[in-house]
Protein backbone atom coordinates (compact mmCIF):
# COMPACT_ATOMS: atom_id res chain seq x y z
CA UNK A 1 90.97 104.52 32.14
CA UNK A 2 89.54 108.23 31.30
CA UNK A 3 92.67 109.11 29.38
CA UNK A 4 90.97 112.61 28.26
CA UNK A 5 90.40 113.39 31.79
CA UNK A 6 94.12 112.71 32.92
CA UNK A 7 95.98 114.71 30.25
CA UNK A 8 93.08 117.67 30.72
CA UNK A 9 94.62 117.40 34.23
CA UNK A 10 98.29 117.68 33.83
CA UNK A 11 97.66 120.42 31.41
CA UNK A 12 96.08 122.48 34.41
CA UNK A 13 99.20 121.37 36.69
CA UNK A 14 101.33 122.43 34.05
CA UNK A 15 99.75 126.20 33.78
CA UNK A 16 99.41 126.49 38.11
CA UNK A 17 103.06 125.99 37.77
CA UNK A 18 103.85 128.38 34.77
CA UNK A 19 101.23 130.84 36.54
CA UNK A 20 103.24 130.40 39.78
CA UNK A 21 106.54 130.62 38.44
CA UNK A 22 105.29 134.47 36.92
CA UNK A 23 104.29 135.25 39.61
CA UNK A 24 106.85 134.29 41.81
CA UNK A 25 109.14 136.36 39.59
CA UNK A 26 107.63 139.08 40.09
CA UNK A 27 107.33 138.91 43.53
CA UNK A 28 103.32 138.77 43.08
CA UNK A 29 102.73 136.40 46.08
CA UNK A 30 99.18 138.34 46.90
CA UNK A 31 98.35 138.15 42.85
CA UNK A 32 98.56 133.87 43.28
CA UNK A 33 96.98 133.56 45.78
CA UNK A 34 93.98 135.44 44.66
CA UNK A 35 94.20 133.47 41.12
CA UNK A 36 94.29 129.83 42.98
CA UNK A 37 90.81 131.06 45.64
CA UNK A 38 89.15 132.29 42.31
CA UNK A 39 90.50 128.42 41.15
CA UNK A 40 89.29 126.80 44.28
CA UNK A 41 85.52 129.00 43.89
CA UNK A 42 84.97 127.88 40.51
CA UNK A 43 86.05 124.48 41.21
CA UNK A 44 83.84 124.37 44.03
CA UNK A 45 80.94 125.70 42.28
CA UNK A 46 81.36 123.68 39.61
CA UNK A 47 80.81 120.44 42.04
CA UNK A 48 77.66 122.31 43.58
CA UNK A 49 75.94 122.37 40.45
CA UNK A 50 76.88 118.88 38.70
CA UNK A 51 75.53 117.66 42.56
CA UNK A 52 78.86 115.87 43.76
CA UNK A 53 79.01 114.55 47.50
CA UNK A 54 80.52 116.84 49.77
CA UNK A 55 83.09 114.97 49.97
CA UNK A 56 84.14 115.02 46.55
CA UNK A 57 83.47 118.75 46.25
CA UNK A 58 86.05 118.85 49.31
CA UNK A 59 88.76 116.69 48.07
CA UNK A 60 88.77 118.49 44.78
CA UNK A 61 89.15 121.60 45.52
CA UNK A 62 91.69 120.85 48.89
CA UNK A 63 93.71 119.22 45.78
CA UNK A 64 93.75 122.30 43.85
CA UNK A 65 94.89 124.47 47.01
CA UNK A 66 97.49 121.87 48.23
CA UNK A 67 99.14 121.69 44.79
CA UNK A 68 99.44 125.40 44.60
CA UNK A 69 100.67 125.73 48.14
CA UNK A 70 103.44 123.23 47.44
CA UNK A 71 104.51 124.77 44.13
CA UNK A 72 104.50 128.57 45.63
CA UNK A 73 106.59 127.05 48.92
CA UNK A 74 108.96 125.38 46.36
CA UNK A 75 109.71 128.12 44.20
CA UNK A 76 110.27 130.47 47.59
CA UNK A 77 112.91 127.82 48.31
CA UNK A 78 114.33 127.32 45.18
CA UNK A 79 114.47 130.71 44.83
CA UNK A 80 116.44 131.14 47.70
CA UNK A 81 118.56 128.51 46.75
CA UNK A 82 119.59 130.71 43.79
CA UNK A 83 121.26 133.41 45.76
């Protein structure tokens, strides 16, 4: 099991979310999204070069955008929930 590989990931979950949460403070919703395409570009690039299928290139990076999407939808409801 590529243990090294696993916590590498939930370290990046862990900053998207702290990055989010900033931003979601301070009302930056323009600011994320430009962080998580510069995310998805690198990502995507990064699967170009090391020659992964297309389809791996594409389920990698839809990952990426799908787990900021749901953390920036969940802190506008939370958020809401709070007033």
């Amino acid at each position: 099991m590529p243990v090294a590989a696993m916590v590498v990931q939930a370290l990046g979950t862990f900053g998207l979310a702290w990055i989010v949460g900033v931003t979601a403070v301070n009302m930056a919703l323009l600011t994320i999204i430009l962080i998580v395409l510069t995310f998805a570009f690198l990502l995507m690039a990064n699967g170009i070069f090391s020659k992964s299928s297309h389809y791996a290139v594409t389920t990698e990076v839809g990952f990426v955008i799908t787990m900021a999407v749901i953390m920036i939808v969940t802190q506008g409801v939370f958020s809401q929930l709070a007033y």
